[in-house]
N, C-alpha and C. Protein backbone atom coordinates (compact mmCIF):
# COMPACT_ATOMS: atom_id res chain seq x y z
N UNK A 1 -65.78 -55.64 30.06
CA UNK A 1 -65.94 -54.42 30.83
C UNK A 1 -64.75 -54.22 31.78
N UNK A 2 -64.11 -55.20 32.41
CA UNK A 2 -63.33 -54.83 33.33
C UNK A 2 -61.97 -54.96 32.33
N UNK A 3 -61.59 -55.25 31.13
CA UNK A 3 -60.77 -55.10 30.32
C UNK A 3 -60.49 -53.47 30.09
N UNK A 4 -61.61 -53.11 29.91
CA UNK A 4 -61.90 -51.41 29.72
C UNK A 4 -61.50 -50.87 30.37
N UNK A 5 -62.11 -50.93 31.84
CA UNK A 5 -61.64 -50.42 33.55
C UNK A 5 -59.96 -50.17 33.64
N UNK A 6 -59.49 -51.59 33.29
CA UNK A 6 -57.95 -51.80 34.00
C UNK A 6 -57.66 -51.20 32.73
N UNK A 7 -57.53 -50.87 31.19
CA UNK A 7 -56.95 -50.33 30.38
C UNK A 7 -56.53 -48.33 30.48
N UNK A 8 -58.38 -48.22 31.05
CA UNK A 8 -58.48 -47.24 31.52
C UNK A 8 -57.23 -46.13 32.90
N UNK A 9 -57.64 -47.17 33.64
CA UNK A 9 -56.60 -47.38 34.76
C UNK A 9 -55.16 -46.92 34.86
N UNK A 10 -54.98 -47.68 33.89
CA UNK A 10 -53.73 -47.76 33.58
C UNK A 10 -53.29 -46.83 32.47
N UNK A 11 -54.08 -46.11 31.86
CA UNK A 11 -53.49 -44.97 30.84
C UNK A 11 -54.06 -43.90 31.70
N UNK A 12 -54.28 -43.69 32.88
CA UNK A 12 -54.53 -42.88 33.90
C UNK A 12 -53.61 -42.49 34.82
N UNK A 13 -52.73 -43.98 35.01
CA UNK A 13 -51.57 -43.88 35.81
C UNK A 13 -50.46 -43.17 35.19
N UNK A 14 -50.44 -43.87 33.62
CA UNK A 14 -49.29 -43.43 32.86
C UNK A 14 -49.28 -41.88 32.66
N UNK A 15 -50.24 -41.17 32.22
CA UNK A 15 -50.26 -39.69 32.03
C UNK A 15 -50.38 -39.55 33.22
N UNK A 16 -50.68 -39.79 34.27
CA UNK A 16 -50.06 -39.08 36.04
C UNK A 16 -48.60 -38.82 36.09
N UNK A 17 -48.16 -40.32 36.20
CA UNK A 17 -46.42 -40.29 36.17
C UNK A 17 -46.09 -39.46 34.67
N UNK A 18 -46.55 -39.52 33.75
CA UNK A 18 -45.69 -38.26 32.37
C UNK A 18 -46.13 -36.54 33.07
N UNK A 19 -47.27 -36.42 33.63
CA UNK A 19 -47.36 -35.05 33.76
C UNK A 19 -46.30 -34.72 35.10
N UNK A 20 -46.78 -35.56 35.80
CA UNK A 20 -45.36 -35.16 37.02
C UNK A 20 -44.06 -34.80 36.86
N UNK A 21 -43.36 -35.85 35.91
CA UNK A 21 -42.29 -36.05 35.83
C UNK A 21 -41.78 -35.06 34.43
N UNK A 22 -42.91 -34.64 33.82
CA UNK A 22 -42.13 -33.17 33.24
C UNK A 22 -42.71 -31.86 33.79
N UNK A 23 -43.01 -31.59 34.81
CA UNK A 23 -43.01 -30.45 35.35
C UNK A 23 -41.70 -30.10 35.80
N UNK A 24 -41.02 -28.73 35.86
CA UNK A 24 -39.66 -28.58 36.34
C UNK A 24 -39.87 -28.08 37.58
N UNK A 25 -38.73 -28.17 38.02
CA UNK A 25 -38.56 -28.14 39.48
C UNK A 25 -38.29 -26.46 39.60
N UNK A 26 -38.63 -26.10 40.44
CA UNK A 26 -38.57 -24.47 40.77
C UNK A 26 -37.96 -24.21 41.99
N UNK A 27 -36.60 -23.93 41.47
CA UNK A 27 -35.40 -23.95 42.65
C UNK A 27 -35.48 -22.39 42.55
N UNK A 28 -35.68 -21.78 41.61
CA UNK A 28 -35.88 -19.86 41.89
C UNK A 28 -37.24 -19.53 41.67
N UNK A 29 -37.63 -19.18 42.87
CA UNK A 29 -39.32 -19.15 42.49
C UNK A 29 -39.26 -17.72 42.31
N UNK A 30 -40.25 -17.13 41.58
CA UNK A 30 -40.51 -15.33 41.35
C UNK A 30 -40.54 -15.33 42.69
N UNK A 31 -40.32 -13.20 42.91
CA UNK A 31 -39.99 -12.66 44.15
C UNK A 31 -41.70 -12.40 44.02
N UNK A 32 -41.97 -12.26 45.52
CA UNK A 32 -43.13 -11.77 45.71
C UNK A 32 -43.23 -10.39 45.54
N UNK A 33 -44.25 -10.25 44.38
CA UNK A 33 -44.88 -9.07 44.02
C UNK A 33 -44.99 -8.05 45.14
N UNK A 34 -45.59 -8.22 46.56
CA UNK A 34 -46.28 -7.86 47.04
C UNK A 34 -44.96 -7.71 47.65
N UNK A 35 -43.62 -7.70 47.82
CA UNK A 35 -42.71 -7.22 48.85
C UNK A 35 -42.38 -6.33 48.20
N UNK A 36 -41.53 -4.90 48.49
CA UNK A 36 -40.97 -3.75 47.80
C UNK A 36 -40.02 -3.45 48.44
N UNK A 37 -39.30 -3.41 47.94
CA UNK A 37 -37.23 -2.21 48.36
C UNK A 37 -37.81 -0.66 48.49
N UNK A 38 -37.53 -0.30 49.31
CA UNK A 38 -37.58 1.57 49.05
C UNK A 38 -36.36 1.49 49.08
N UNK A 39 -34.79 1.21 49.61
CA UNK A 39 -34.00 1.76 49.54
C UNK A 39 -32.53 0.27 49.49
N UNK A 40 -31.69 0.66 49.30
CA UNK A 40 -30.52 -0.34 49.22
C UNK A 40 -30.07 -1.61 50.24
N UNK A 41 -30.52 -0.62 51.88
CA UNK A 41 -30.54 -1.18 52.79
C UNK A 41 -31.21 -1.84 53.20
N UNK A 42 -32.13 -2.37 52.62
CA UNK A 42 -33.73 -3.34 52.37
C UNK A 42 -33.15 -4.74 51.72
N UNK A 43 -32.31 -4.52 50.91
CA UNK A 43 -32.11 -5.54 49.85
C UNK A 43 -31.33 -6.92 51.04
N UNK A 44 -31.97 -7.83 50.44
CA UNK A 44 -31.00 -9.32 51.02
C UNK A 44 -29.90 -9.49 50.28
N UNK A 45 -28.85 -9.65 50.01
CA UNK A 45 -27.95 -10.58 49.30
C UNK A 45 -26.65 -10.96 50.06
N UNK A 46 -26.94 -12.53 49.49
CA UNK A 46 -26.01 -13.33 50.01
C UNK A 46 -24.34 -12.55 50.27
N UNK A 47 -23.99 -13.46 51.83
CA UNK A 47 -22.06 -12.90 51.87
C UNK A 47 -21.38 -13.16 50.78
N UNK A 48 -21.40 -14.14 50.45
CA UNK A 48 -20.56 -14.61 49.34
C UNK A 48 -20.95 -13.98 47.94
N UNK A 49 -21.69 -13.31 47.87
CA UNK A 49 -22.32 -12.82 46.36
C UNK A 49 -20.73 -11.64 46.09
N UNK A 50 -20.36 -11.30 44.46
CA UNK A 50 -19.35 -10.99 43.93
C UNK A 50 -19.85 -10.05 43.31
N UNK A 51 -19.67 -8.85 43.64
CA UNK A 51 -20.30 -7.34 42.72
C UNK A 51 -19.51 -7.64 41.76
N UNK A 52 -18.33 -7.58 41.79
CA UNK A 52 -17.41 -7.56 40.08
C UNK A 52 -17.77 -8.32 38.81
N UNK A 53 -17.72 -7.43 38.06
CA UNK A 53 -18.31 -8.18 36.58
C UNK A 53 -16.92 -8.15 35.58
N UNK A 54 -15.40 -7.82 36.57
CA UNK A 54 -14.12 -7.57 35.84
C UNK A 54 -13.50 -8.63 36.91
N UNK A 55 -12.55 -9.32 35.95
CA UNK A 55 -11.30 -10.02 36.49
C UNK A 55 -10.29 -9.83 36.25
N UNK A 56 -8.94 -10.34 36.61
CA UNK A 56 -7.88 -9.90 36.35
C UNK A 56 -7.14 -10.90 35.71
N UNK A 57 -6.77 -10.46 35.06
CA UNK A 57 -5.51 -11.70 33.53
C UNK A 57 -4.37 -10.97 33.70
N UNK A 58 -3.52 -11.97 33.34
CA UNK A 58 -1.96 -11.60 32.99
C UNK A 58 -2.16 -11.50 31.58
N UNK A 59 -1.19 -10.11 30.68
CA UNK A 59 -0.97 -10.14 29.52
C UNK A 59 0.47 -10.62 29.10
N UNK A 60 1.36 -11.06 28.00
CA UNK A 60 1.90 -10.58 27.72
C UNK A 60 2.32 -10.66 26.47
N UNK A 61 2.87 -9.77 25.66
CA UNK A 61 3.08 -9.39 24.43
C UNK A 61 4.17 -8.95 24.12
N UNK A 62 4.61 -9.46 22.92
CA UNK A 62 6.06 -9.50 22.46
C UNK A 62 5.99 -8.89 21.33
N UNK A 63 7.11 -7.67 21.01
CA UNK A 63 7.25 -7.60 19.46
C UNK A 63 8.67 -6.67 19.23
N UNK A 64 8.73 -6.48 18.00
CA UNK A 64 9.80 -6.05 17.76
C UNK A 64 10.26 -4.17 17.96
N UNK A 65 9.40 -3.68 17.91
CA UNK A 65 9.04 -2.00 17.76
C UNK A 65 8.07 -1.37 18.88
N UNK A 66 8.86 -0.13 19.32
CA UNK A 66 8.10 0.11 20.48
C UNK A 66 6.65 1.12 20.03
N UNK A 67 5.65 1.35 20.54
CA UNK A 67 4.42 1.49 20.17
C UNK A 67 3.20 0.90 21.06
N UNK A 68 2.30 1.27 20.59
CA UNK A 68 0.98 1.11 21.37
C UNK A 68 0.22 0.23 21.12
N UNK A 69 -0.17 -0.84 21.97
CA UNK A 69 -1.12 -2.09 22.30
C UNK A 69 -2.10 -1.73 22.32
N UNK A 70 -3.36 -2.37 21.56
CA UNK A 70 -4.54 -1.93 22.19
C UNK A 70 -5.33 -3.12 22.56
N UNK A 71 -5.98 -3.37 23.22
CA UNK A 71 -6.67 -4.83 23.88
C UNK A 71 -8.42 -4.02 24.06
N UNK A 72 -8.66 -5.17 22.47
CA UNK A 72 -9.98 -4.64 22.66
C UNK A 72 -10.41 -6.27 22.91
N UNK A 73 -12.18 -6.20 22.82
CA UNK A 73 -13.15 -7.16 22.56
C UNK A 73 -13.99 -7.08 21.50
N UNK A 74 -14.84 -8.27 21.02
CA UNK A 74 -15.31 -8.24 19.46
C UNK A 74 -15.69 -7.31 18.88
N UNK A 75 -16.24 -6.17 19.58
CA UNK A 75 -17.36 -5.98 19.29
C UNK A 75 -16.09 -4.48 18.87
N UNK A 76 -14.63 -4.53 19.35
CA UNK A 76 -14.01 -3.31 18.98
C UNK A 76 -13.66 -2.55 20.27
N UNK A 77 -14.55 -2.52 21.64
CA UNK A 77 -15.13 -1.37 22.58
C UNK A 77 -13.17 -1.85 23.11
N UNK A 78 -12.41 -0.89 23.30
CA UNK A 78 -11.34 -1.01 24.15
C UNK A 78 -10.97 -0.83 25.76
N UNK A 79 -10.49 -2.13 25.62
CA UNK A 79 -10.55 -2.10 26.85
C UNK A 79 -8.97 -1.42 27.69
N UNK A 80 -8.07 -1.47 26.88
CA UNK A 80 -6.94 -1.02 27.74
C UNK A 80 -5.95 -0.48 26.66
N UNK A 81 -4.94 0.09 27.15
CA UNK A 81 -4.19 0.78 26.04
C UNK A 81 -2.61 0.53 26.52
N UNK A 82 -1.40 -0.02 26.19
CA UNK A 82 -0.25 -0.27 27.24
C UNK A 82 0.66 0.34 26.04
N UNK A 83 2.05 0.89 26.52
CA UNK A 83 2.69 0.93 25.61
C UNK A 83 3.98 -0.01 25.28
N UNK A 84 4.41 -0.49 24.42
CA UNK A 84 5.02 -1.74 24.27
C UNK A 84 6.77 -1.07 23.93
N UNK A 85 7.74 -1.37 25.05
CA UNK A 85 8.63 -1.36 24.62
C UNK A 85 9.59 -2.77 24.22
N UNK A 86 10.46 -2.36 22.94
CA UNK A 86 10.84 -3.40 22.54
C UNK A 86 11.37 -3.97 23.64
N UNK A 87 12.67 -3.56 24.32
CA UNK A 87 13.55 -4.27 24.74
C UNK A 87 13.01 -4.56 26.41
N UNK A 88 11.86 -4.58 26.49
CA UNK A 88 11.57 -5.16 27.73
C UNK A 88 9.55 -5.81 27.69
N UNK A 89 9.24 -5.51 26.62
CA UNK A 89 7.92 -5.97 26.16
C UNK A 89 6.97 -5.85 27.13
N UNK A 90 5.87 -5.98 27.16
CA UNK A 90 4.27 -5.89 28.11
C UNK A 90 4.50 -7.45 28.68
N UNK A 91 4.39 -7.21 30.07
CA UNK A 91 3.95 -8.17 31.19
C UNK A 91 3.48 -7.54 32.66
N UNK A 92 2.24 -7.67 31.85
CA UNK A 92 2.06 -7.31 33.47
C UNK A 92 -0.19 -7.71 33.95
N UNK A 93 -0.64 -7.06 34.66
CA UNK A 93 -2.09 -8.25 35.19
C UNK A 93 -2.54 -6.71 34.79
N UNK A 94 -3.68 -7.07 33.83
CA UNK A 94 -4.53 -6.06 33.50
C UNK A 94 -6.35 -6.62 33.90
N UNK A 95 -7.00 -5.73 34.37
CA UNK A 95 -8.60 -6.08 34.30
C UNK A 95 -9.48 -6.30 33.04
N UNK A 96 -10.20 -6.87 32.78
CA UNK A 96 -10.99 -7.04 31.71
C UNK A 96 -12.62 -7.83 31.70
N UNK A 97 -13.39 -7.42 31.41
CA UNK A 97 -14.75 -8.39 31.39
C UNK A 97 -14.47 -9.77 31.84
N UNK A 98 -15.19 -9.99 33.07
CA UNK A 98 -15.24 -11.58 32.64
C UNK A 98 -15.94 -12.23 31.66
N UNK A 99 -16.75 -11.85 31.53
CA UNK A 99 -17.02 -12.45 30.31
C UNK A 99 -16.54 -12.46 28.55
N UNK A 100 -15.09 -11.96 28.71
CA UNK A 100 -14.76 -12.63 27.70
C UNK A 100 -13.55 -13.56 27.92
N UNK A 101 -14.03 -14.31 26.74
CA UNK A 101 -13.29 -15.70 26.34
C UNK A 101 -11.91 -15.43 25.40
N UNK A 102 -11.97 -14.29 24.31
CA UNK A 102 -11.18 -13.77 23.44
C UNK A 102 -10.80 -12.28 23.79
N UNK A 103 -9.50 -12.06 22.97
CA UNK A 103 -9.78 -10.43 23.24
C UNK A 103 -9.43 -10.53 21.28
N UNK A 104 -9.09 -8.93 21.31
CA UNK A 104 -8.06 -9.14 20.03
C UNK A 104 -7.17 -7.77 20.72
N UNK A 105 -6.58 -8.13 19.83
CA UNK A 105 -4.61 -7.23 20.67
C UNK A 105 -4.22 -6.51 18.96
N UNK A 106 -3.94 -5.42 19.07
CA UNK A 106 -3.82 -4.58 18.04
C UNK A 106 -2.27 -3.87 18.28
N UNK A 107 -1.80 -4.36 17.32
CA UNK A 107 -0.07 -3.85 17.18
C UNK A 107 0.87 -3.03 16.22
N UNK A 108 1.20 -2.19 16.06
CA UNK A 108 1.49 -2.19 14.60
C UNK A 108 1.27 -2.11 13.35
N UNK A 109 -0.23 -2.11 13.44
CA UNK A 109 -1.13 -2.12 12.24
C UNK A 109 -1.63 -3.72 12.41
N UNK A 110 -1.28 -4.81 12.78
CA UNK A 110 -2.16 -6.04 13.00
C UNK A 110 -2.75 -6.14 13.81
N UNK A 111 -3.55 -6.98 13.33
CA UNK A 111 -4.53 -7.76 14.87
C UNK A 111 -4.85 -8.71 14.75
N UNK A 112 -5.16 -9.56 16.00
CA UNK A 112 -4.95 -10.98 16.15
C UNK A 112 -6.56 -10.58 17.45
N UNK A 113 -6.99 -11.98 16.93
CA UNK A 113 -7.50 -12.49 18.32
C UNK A 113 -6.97 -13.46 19.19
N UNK A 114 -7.24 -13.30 20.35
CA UNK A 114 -5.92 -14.59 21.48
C UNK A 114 -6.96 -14.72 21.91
N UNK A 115 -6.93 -15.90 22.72
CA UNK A 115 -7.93 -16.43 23.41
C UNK A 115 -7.42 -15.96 24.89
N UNK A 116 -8.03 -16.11 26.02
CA UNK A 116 -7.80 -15.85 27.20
C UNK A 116 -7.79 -17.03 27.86
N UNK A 117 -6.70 -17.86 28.48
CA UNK A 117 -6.89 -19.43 28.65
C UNK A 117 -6.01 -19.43 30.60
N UNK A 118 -6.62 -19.81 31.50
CA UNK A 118 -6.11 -19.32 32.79
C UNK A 118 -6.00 -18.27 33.02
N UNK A 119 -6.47 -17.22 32.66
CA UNK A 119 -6.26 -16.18 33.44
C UNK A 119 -5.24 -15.27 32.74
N UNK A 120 -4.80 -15.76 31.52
CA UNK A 120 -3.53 -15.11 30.84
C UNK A 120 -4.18 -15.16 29.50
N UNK A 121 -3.39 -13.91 28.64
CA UNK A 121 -3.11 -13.63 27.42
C UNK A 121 -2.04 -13.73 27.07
N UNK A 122 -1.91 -14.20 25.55
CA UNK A 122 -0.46 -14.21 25.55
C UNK A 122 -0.02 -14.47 24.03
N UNK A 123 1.07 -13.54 23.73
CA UNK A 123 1.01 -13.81 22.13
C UNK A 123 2.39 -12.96 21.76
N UNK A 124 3.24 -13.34 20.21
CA UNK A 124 4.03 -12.77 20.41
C UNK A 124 3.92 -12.23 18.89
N UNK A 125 4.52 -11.12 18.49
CA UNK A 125 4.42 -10.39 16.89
C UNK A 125 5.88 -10.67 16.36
N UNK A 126 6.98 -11.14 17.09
CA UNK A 126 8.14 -11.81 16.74
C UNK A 126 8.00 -13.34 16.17
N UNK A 127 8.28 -13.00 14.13
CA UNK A 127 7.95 -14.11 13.50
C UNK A 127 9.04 -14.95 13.01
């Protein structure tokens, strides 16, 4: 009987410590229902919070023929349009999504995807 007890016991303890220890921790708890915004000037947000959803990259692009750059993202949507002269080529800090990782750069009739790596693009159509 007391074999039972302490077996008992003890697979009592164990599913205590397993249910605890996978519950997650709730570092963002839901907003309370019961509070409401009527207007902008209601809202809390942090000083440090960053409205911009655009950053700024350096491009630059090299090629042989003067003509028009286009700097899109995957999906096609363009984001900027520069015009490329030969003898002095595109350099210069353009805005773009932060959230992309790639663009693709349209030249001439090609296109390439570049990756965006520091803050720069960079690629040249001189082969």
């Amino acid at each position: 009987m007391k074999k039972i007890n302490l077996t008992l016991v003890l697979i009592f303890l164990v599913a205590g410590l397993i249910n605890t220890s996978c519950r997650k921790d709730d570092d963002n708890p839901d907003p309370d229902p019961q509070q409401t915004v009527e207007n902008m000037e209601e809202l809390e947000i942090d000083d440090d919070f960053d409205w911009k959803t655009t950053g700024l990259v350096f491009i630059e692009v090299k090629g042989l023929r003067n003509g028009t750059v286009l700097v899109k993202d995957q999906n096609g949507k363009v984001h900027h349009k520069l015009f490329h002269n030969m003898f002095t080529h595109i350099s210069k800090m353009i805005s773009i999504p932060d959230k992309l990782d790639n663009v693709v750069i349209e030249y001439q009739g090609e296109s390439v995807t570049v990756p965006v790596i520091d803050g720069k693009i960079t690629h040249s159509f001189i082969e």
